[in-house]
Protein backbone atom coordinates (compact mmCIF):
# COMPACT_ATOMS: atom_id res chain seq x y z
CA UNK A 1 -17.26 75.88 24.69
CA UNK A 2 -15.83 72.33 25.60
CA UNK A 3 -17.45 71.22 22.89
CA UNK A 4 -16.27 73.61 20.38
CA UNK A 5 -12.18 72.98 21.87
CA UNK A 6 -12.78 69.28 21.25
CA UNK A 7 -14.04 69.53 17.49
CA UNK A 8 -10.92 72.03 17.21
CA UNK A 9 -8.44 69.62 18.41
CA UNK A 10 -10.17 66.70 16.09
CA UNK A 11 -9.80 69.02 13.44
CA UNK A 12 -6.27 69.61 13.46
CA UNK A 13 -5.34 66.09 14.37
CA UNK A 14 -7.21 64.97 11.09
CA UNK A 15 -4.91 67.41 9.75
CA UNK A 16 -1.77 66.83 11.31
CA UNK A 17 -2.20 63.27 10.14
CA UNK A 18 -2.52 63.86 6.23
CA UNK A 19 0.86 64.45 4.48
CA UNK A 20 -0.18 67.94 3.30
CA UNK A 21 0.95 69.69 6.43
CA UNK A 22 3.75 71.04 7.29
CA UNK A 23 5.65 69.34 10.36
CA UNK A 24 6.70 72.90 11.55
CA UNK A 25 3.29 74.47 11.55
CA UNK A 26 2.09 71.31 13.12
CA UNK A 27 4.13 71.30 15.92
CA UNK A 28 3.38 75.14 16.31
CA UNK A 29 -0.50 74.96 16.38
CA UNK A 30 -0.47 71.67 18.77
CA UNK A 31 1.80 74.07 20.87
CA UNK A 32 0.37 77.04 20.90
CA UNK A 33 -3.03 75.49 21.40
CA UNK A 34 -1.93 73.60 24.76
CA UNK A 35 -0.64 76.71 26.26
CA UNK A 36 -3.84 78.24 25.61
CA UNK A 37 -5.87 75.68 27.22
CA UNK A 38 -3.13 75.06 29.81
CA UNK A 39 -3.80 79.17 30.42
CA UNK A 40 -7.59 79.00 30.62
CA UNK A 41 -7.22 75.75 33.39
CA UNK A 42 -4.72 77.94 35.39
CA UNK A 43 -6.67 81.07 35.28
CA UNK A 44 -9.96 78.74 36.41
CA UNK A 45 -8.02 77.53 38.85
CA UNK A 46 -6.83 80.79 40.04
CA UNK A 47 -10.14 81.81 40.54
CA UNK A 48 -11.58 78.55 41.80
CA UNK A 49 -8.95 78.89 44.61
CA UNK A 50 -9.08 82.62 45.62
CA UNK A 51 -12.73 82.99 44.93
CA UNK A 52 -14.74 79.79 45.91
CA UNK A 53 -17.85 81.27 46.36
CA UNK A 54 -17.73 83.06 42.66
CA UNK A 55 -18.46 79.54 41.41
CA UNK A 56 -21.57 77.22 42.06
CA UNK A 57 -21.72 73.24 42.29
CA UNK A 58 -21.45 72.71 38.62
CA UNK A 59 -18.63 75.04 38.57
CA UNK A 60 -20.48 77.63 36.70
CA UNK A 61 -20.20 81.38 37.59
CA UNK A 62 -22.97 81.96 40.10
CA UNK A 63 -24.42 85.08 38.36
CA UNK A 64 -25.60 83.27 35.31
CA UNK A 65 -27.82 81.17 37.57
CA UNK A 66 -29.71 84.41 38.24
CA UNK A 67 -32.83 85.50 36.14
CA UNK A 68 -32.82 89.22 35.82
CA UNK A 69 -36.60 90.41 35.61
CA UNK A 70 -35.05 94.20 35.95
CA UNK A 71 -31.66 96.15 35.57
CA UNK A 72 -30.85 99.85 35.79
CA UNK A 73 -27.07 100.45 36.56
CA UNK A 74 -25.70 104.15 35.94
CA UNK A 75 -22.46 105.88 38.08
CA UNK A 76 -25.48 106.74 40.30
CA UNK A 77 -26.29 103.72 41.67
CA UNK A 78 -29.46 101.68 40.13
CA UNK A 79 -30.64 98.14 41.26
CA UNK A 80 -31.19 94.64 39.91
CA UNK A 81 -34.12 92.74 40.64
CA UNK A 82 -34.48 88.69 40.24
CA UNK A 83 -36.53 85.92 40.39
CA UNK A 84 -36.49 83.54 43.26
CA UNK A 85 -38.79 80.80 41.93
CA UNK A 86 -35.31 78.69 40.84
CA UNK A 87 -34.96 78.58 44.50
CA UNK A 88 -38.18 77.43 45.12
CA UNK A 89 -40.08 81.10 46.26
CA UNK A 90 -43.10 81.05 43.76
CA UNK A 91 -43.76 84.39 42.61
CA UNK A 92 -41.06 85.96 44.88
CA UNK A 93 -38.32 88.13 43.83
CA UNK A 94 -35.25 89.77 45.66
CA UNK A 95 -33.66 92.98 44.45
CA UNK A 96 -30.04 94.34 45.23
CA UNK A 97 -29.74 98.40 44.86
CA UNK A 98 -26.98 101.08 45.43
CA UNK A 99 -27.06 104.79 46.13
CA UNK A 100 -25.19 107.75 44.84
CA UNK A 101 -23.34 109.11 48.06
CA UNK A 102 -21.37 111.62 45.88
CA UNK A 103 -18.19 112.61 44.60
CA UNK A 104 -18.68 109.71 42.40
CA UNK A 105 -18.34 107.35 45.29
CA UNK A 106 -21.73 104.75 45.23
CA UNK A 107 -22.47 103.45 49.10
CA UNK A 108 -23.22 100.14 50.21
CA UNK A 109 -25.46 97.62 48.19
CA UNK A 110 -28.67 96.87 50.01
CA UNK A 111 -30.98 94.08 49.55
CA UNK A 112 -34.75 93.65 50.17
CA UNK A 113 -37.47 90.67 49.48
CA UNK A 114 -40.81 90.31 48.70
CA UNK A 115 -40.73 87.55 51.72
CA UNK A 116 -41.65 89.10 55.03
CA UNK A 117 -38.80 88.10 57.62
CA UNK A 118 -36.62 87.32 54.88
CA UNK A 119 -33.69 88.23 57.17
CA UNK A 120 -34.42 84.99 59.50
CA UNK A 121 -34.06 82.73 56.61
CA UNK A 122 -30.25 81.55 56.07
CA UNK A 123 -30.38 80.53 52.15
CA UNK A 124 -32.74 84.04 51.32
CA UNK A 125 -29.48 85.53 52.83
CA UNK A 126 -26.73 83.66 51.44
CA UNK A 127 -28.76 84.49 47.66
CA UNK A 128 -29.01 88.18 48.83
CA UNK A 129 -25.02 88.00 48.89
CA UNK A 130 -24.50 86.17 46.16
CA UNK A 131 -26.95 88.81 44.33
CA UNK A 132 -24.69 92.06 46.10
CA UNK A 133 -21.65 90.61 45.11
CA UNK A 134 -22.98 90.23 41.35
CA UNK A 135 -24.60 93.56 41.27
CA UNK A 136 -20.78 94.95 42.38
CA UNK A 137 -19.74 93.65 39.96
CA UNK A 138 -21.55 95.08 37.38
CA UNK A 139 -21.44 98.99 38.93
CA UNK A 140 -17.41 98.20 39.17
CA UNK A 141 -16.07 101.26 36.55
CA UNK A 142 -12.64 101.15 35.47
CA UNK A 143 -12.33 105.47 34.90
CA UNK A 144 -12.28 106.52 38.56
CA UNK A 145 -10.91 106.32 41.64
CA UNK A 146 -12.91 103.82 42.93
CA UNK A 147 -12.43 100.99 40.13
CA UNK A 148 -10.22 98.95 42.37
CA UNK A 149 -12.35 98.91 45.74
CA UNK A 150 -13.16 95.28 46.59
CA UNK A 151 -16.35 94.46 47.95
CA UNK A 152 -16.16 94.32 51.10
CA UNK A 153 -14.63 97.78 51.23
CA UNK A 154 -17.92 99.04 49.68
CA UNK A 155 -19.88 97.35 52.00
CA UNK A 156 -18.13 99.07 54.70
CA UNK A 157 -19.61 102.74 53.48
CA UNK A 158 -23.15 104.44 54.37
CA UNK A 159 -25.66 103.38 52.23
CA UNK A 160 -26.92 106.64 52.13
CA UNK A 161 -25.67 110.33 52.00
CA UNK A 162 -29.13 112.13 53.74
């Protein structure tokens, strides 16, 4: 994406510099195009400062770092289940899964491992957030009631109607 902005910007500054452009639509696309950058860096920013943990050390978005081996999301609930060997667990995976209490109201995510004791171990748990979180995300609808509940609100429900 960088990239792609910089060849943009050497684009139009070829451009700008040849005497077939107009000054006024010039001065209008260098404009227009610093607000929109200047509005990407402020909403990164944004996020980087209200939501630390959304980001990883690169500053990527953590759940791309994840490698989905399964994924079955409804209004029901449904799970996602991932990989672990980029975190060094050969042949280990971790899911994250979410019942249907009713009502249209889904309870709280659960995790479990194919690591016995995975519990004890404080990086297992810190992915098994990072996995909840992501799999909130995606189960998040915006046609109901409950399109605005945070996180840790759903993680304060039963994880089970029965």
């Amino acid at each position: 994406m960088k990239n792609l902005i910089n060849q943009s910007i050497n684009l139009f500054n070829k451009w700008a510099d040849q005497d077939t452009a107009p000054d006024y639509l010039i001065i209008g696309i260098r404009t227009v195009g610093t607000a929109i950058v200047g509005f990407g860096l402020a909403r990164i920013g944004f996020e980087l400062f209200t939501n630390p943990s959304a980001f990883d050390s690169v500053g990527g978005i953590i759940a791309s770092s994840f490698i989905v081996l399964r994924q079955k999301i409804s209004t029901r609930g449904g799970g996602i289940e991932i990989d672990l060997e980029p975190y060094g667990y050969e042949g280990e995976r971790m899911t994250a899964y979410q019942n249907y209490l009713g009502g249209g109201m889904l309870g709280r995510i659960q995790n479990d491992c194919t690591i016995d004791d995975w519990n004890d171990d404080s990086e297992l748990q810190s992915i098994a957030e990072d996995l909840s979180r992501h799999f909130h995300s995606l189960t998040r609808h915006d046609w109901d009631e409950w399109e605005d509940e945070s996180f840790e609100q759903n993680q304060n429900k039963l994880t089970s109607a029965y």
